[in-house]
PDB file of N, CA and C in Angstrom:
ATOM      1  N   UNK A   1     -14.034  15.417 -25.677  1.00  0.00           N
ATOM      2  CA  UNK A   1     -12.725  15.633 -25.082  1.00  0.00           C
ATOM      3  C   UNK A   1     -12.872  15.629 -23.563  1.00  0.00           C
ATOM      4  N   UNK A   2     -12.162  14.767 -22.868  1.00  0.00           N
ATOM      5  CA  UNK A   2     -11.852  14.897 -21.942  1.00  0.00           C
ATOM      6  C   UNK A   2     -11.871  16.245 -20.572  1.00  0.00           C
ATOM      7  N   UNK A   3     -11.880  16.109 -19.114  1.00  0.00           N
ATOM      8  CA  UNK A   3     -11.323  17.449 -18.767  1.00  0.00           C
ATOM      9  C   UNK A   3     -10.269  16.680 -17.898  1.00  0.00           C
ATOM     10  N   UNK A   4      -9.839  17.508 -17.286  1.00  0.00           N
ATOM     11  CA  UNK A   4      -8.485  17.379 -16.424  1.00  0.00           C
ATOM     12  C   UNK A   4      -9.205  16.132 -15.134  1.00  0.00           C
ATOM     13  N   UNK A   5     -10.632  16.998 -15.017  1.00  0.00           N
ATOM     14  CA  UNK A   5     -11.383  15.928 -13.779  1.00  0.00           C
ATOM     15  C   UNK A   5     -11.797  14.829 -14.316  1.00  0.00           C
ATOM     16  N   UNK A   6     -12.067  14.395 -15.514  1.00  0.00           N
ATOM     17  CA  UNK A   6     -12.188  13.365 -16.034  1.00  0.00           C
ATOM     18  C   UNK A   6     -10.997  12.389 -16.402  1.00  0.00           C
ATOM     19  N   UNK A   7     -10.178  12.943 -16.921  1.00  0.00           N
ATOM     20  CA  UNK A   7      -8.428  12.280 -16.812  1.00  0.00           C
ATOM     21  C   UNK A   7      -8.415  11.904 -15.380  1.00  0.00           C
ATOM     22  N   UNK A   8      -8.797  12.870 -14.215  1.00  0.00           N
ATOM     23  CA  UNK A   8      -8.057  12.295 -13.090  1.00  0.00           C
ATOM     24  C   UNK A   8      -8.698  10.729 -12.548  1.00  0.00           C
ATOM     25  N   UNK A   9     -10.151  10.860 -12.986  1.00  0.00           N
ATOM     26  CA  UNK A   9     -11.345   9.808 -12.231  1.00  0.00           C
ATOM     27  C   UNK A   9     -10.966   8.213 -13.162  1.00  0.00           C
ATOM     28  N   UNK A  10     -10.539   8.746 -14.269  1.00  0.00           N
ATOM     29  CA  UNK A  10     -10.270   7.410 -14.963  1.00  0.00           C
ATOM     30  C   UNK A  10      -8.568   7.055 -14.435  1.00  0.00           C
ATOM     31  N   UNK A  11      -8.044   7.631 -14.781  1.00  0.00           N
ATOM     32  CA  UNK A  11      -6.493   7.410 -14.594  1.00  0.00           C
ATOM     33  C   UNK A  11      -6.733   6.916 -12.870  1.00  0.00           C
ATOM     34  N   UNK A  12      -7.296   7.294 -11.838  1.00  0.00           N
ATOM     35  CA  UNK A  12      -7.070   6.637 -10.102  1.00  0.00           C
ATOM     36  C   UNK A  12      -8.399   5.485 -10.278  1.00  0.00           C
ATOM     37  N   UNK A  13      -9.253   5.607 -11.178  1.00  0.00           N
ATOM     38  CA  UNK A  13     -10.066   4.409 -11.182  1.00  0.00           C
ATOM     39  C   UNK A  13      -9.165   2.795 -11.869  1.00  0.00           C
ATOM     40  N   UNK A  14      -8.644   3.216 -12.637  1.00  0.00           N
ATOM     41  CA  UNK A  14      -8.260   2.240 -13.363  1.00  0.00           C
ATOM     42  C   UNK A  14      -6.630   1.498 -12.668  1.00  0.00           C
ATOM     43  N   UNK A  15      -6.118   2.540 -12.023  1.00  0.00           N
ATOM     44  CA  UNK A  15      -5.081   2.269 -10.891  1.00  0.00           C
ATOM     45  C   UNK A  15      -5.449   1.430  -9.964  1.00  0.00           C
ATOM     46  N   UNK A  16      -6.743   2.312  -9.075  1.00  0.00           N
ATOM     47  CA  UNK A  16      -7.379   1.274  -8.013  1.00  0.00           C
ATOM     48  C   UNK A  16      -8.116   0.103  -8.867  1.00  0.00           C
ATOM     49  N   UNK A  17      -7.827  -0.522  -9.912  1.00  0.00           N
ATOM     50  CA  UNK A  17      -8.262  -1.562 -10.402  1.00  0.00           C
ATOM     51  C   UNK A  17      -9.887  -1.712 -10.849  1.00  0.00           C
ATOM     52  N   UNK A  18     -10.358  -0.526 -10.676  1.00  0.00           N
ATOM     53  CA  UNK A  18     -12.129  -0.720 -10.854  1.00  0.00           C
ATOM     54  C   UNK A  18     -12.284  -0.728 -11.951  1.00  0.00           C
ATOM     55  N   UNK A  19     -13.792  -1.131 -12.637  1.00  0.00           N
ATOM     56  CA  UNK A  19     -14.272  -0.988 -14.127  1.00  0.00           C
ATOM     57  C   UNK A  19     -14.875   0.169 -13.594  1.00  0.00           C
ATOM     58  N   UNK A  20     -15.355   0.828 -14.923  1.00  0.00           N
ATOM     59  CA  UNK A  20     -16.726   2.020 -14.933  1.00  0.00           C
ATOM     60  C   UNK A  20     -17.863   1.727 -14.238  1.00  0.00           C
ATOM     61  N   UNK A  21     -18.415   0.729 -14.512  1.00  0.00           N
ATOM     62  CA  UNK A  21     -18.899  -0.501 -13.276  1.00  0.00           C
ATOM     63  C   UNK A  21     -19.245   0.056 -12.228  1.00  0.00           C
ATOM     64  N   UNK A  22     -17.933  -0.674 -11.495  1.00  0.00           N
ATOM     65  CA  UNK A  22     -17.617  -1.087 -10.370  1.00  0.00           C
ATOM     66  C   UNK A  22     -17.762   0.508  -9.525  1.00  0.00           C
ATOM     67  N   UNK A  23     -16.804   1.162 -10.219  1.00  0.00           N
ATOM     68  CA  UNK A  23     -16.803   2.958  -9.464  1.00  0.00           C
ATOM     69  C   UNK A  23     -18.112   3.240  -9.270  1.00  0.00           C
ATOM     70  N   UNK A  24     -19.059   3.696 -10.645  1.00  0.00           N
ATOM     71  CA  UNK A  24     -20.455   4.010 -10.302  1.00  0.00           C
ATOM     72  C   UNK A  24     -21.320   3.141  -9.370  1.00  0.00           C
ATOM     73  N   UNK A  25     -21.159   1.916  -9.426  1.00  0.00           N
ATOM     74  CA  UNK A  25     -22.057   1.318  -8.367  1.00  0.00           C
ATOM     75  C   UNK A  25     -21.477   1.716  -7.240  1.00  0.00           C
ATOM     76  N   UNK A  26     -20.141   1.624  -6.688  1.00  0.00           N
ATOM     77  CA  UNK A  26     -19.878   2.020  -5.348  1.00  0.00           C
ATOM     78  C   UNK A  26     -20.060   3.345  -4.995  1.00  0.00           C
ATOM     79  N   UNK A  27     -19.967   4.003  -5.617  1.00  0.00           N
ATOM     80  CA  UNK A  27     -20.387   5.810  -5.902  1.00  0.00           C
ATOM     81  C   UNK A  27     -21.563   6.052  -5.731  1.00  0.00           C
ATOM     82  N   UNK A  28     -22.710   5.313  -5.414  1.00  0.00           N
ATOM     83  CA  UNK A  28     -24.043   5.273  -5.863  1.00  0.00           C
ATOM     84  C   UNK A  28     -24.433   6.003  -7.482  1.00  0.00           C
ATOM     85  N   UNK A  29     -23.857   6.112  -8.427  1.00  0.00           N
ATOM     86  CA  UNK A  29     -23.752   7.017 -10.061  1.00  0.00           C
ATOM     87  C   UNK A  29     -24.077   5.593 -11.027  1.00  0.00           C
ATOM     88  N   UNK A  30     -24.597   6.277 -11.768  1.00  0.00           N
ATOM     89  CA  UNK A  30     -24.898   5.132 -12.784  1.00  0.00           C
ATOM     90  C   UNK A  30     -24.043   5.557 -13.764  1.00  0.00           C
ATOM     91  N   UNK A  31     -23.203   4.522 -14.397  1.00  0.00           N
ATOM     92  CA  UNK A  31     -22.285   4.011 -15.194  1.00  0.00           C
ATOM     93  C   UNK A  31     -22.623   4.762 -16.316  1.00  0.00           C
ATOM     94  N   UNK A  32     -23.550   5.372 -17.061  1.00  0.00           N
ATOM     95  CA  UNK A  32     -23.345   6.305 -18.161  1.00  0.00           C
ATOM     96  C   UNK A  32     -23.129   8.006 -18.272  1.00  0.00           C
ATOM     97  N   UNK A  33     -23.342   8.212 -16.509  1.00  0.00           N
ATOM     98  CA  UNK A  33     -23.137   9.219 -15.675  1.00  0.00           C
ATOM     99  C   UNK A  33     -21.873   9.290 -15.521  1.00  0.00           C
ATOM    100  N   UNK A  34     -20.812   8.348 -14.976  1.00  0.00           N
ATOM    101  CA  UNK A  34     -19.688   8.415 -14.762  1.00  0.00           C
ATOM    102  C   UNK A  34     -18.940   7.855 -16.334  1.00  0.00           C
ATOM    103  N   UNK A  35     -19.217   7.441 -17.102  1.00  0.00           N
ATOM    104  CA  UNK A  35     -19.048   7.975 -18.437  1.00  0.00           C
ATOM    105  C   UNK A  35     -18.338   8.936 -19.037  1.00  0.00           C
ATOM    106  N   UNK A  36     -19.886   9.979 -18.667  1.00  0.00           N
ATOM    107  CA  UNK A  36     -19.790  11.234 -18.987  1.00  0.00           C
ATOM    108  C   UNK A  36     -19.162  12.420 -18.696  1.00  0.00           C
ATOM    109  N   UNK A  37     -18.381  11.343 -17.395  1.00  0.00           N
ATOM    110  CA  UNK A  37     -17.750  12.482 -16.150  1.00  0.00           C
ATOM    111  C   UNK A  37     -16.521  12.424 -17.027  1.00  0.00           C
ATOM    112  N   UNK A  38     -16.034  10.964 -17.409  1.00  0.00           N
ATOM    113  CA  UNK A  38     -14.509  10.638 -17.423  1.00  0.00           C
ATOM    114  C   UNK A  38     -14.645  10.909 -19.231  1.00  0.00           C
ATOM    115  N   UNK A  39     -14.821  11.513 -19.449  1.00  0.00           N
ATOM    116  CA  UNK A  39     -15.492  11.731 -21.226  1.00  0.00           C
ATOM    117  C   UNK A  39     -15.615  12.860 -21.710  1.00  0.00           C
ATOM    118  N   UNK A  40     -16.832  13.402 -21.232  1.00  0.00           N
ATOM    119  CA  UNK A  40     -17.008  15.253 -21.908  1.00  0.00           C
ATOM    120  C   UNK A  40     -16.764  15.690 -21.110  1.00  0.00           C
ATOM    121  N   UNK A  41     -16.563  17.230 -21.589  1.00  0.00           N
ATOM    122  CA  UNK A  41     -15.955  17.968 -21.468  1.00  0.00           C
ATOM    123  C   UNK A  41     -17.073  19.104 -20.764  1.00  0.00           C
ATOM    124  N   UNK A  42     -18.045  19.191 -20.853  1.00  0.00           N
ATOM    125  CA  UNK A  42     -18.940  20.092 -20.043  1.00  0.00           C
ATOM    126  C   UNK A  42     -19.755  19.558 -18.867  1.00  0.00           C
ATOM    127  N   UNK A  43     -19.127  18.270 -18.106  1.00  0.00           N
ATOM    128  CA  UNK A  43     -20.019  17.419 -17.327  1.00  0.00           C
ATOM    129  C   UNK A  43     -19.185  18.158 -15.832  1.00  0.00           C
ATOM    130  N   UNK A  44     -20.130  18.669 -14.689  1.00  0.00           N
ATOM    131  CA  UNK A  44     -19.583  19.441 -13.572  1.00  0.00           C
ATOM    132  C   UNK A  44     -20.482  18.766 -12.502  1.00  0.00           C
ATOM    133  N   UNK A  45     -19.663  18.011 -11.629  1.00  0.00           N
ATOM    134  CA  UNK A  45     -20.192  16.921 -11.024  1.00  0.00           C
ATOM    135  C   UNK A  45     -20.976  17.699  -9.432  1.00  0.00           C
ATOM    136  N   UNK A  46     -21.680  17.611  -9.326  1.00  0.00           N
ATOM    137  CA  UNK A  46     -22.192  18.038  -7.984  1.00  0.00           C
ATOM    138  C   UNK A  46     -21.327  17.732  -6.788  1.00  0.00           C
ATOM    139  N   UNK A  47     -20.896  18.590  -5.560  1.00  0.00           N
ATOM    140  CA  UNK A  47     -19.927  17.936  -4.554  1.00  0.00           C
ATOM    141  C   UNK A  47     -20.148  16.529  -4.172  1.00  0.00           C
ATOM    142  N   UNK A  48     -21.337  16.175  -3.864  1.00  0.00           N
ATOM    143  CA  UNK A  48     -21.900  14.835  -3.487  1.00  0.00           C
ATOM    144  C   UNK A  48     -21.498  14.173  -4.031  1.00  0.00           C
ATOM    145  N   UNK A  49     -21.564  14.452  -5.417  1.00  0.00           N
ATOM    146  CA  UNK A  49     -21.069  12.948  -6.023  1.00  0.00           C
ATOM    147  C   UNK A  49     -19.276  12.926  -6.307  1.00  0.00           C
ATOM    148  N   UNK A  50     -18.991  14.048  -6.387  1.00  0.00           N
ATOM    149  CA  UNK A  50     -18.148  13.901  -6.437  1.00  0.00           C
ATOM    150  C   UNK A  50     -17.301  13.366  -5.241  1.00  0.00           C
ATOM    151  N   UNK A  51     -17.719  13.917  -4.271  1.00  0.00           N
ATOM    152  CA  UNK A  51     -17.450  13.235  -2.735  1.00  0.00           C
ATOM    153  C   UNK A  51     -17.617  11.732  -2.645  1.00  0.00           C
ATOM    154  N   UNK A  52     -18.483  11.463  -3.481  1.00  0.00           N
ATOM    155  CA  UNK A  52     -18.818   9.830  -3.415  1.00  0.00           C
ATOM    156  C   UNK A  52     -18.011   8.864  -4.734  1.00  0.00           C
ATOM    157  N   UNK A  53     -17.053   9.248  -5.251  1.00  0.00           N
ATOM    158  CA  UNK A  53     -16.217   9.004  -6.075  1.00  0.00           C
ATOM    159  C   UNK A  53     -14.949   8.931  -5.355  1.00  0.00           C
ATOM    160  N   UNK A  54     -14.571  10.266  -4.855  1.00  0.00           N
ATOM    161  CA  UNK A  54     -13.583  10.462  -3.939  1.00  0.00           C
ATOM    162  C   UNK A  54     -13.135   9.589  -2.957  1.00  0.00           C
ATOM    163  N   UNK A  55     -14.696   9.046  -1.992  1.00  0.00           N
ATOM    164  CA  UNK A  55     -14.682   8.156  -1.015  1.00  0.00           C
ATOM    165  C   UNK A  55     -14.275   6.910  -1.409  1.00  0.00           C
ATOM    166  N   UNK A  56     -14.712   6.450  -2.464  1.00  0.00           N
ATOM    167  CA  UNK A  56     -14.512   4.784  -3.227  1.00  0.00           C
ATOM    168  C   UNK A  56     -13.619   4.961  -3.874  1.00  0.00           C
ATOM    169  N   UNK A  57     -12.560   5.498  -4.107  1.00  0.00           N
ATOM    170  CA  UNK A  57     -11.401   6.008  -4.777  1.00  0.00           C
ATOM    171  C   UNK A  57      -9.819   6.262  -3.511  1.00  0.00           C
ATOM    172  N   UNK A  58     -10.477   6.578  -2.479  1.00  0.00           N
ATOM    173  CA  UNK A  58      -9.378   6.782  -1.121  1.00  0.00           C
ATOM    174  C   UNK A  58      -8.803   8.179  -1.319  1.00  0.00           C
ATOM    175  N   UNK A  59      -9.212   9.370  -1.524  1.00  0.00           N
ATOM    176  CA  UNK A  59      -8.913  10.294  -2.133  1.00  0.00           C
ATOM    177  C   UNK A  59      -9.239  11.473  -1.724  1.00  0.00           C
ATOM    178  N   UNK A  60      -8.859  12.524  -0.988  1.00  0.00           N
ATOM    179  CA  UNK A  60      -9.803  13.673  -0.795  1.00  0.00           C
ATOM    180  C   UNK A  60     -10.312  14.612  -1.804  1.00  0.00           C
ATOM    181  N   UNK A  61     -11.078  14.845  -2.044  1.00  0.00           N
ATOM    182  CA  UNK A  61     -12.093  15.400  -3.126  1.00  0.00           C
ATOM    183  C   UNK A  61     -11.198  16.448  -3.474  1.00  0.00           C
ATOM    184  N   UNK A  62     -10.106  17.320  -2.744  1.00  0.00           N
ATOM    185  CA  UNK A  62      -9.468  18.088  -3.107  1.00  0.00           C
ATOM    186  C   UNK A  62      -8.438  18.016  -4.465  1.00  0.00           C
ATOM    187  N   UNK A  63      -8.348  16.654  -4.312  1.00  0.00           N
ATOM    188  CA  UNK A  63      -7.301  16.289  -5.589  1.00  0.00           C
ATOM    189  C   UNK A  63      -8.427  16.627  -6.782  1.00  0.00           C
ATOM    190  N   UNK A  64      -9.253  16.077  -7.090  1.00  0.00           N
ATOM    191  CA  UNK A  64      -9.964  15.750  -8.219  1.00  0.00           C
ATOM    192  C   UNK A  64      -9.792  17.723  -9.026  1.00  0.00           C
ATOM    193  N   UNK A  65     -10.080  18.318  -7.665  1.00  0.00           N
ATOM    194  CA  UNK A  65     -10.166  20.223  -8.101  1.00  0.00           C
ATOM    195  C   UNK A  65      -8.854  20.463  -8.206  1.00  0.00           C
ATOM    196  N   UNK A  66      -8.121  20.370  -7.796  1.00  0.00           N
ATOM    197  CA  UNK A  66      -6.954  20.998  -7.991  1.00  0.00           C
ATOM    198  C   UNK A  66      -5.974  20.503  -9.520  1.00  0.00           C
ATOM    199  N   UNK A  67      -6.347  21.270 -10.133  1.00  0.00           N
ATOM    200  CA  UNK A  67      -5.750  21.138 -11.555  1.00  0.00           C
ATOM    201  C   UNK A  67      -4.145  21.194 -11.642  1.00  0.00           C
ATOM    202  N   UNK A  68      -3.670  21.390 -10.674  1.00  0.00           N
ATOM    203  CA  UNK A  68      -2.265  21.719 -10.487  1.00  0.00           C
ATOM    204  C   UNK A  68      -1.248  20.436 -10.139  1.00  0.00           C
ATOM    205  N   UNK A  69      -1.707  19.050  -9.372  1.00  0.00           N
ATOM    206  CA  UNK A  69      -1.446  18.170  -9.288  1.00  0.00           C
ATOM    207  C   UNK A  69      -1.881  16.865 -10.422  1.00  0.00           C
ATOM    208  N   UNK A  70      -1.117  15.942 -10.769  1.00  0.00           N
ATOM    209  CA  UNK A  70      -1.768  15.019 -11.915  1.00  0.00           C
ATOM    210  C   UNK A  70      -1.812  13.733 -11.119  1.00  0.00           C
ATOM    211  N   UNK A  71      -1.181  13.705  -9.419  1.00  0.00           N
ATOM    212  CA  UNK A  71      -1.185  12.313  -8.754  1.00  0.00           C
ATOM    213  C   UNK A  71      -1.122  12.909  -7.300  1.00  0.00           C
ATOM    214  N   UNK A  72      -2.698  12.172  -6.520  1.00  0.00           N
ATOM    215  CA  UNK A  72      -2.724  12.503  -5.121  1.00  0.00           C
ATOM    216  C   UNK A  72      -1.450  13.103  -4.162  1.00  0.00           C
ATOM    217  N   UNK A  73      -1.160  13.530  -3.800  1.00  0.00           N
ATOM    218  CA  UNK A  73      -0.122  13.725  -2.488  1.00  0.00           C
ATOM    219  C   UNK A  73      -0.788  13.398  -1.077  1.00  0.00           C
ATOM    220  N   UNK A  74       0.330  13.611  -0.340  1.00  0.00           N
ATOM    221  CA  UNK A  74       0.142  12.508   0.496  1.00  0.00           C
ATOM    222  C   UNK A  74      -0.988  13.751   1.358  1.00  0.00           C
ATOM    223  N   UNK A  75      -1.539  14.459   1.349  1.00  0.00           N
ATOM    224  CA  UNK A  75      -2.212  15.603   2.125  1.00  0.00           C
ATOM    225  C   UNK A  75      -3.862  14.862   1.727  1.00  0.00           C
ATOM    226  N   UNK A  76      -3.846  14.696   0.146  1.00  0.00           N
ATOM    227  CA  UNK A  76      -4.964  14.336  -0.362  1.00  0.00           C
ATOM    228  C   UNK A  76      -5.019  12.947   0.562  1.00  0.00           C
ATOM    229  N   UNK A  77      -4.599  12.406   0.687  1.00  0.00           N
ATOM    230  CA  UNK A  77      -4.517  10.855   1.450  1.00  0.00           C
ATOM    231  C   UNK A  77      -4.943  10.856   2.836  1.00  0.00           C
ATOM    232  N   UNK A  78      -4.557  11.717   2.982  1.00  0.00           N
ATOM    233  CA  UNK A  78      -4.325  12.022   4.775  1.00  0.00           C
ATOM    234  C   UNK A  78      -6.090  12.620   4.925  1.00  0.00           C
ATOM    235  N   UNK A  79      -6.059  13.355   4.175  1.00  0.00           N
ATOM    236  CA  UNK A  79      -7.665  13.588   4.357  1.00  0.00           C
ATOM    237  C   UNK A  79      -8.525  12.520   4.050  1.00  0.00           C
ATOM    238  N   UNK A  80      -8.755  11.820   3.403  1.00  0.00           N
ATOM    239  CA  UNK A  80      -9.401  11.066   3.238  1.00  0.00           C
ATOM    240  C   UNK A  80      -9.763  10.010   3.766  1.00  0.00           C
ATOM    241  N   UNK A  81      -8.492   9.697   4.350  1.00  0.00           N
ATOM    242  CA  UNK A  81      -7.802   9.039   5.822  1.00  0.00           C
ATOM    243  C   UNK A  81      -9.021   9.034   7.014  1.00  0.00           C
ATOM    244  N   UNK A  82      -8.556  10.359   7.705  1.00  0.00           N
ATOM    245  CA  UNK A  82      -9.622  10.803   8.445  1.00  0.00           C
ATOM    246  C   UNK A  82     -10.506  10.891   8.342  1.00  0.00           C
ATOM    247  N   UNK A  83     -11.367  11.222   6.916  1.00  0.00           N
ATOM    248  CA  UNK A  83     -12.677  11.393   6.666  1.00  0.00           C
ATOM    249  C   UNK A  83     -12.974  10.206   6.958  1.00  0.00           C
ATOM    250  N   UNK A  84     -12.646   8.950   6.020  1.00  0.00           N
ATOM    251  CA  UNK A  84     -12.720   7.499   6.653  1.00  0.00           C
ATOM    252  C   UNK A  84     -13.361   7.058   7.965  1.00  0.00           C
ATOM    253  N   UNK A  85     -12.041   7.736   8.555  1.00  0.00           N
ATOM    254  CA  UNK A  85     -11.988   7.247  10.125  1.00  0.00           C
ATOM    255  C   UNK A  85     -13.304   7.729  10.928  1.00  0.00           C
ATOM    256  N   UNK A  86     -13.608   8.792  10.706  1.00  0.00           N
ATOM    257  CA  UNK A  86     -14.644  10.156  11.368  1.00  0.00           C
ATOM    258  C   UNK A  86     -16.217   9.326  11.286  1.00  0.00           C
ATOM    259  N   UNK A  87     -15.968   8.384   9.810  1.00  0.00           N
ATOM    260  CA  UNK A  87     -17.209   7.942   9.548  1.00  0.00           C
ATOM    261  C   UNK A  87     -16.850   6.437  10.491  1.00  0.00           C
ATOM    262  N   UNK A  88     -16.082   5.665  10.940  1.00  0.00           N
ATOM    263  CA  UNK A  88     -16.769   4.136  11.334  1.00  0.00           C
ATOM    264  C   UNK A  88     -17.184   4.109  12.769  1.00  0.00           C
ATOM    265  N   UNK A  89     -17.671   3.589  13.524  1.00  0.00           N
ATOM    266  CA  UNK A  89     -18.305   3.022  14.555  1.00  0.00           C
ATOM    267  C   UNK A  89     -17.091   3.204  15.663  1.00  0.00           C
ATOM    268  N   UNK A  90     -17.506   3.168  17.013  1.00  0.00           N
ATOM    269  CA  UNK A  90     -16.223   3.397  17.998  1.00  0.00           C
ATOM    270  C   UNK A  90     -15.721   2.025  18.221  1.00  0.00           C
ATOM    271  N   UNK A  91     -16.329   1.282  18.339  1.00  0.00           N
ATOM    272  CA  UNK A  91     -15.529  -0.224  18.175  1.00  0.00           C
ATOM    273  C   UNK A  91     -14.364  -0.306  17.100  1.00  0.00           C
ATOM    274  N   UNK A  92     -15.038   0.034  16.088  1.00  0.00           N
ATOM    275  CA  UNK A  92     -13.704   0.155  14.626  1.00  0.00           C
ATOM    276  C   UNK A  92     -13.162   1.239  14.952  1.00  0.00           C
ATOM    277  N   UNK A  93     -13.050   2.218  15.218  1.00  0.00           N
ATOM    278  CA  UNK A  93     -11.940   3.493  15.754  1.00  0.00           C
ATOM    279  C   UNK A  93     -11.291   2.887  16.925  1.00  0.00           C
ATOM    280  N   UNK A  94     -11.720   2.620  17.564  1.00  0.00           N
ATOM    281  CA  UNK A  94     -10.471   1.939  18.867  1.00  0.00           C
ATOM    282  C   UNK A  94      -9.557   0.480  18.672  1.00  0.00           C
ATOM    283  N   UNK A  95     -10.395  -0.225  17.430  1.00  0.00           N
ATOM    284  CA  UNK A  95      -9.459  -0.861  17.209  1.00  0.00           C
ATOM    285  C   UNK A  95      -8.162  -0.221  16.565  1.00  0.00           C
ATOM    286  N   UNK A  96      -8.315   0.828  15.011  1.00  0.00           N
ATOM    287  CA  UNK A  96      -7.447   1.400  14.273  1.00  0.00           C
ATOM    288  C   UNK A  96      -6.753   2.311  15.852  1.00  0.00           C
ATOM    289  N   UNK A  97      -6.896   2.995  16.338  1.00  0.00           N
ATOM    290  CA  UNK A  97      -6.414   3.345  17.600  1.00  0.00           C
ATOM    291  C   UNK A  97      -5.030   2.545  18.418  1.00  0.00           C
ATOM    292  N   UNK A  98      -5.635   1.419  18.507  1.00  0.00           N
ATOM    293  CA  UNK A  98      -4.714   0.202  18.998  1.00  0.00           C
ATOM    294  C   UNK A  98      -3.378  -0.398  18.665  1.00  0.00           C
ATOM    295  N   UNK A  99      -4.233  -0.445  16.977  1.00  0.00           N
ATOM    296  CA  UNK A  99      -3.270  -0.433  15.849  1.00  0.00           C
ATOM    297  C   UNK A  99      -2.362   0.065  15.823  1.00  0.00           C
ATOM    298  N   UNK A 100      -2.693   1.687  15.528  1.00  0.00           N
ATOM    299  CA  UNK A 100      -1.870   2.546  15.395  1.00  0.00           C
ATOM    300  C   UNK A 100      -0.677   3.132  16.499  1.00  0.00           C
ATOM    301  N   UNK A 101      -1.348   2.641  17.604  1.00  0.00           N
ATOM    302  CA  UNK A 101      -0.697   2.855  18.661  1.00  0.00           C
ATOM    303  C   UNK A 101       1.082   1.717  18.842  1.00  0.00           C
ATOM    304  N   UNK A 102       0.814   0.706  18.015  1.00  0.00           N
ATOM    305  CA  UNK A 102       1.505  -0.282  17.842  1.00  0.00           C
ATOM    306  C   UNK A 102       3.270   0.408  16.879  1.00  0.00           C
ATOM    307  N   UNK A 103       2.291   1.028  15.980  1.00  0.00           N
ATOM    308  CA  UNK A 103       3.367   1.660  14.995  1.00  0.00           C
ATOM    309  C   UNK A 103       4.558   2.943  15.839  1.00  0.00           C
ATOM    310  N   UNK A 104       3.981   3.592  17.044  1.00  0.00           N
ATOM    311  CA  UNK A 104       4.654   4.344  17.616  1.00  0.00           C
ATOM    312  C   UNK A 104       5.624   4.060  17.838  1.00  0.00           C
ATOM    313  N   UNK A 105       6.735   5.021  17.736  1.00  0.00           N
ATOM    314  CA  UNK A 105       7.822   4.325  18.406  1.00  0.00           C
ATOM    315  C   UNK A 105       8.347   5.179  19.748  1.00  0.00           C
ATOM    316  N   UNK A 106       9.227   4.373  20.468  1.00  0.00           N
ATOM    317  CA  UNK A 106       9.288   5.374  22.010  1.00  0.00           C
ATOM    318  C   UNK A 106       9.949   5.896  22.190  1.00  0.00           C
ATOM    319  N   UNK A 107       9.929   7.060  23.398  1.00  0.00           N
ATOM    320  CA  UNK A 107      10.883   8.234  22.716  1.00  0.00           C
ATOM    321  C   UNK A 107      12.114   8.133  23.313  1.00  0.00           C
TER     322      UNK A 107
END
């Protein structure tokens, strides 16, 4: 049987279009690992990996815990967002910068 964190990893995996596959390889997890995640019921994923699911998923790790939501909000997004951002190179941050600066509107 399933858990709620396993419903959630299959139900946003299969949204974002991935196989079991595809998630564990980008996750660095091997595919009978993430299985087991989206499957039984006594499998309690270490933050890491779960963080690394989260990341290849667009997701802040907060959704996956919070049993109270069944579909990201936009908070979960927004973090993940940033986490994103925090991680690329300053060349790629000043471009998204630029970008974003585009979307402003004036006051």
């Amino acid at each position: 049987m399933a858990t709620k964190l396993g419903e959630k990893i299959r139900s946003y995996r299969t949204k974002k279009g991935l196989t079991l596959e595809a998630l564990a390889h980008q996750a660095g997890l091997s595919k009978s690992y993430l299985w087991e995640l989206e499957n039984r019921e006594s499998q309690r994923p270490s933050a890491e990996k779960l963080q690394g699911i989260a990341d290849v998923l667009g997701v802040d790790v907060s959704f996956f815990v919070d049993d109270s939501v069944d579909n990201p909000q936009e908070a979960h997004r927004d973090k993940q967002f940033f986490r994103n951002f925090s991680k690329l190179d300053e060349d790629s941050k000043e471009q998204l910068r630029r970008i974003l600066e585009t979307f402003r509107k004036p006051n």
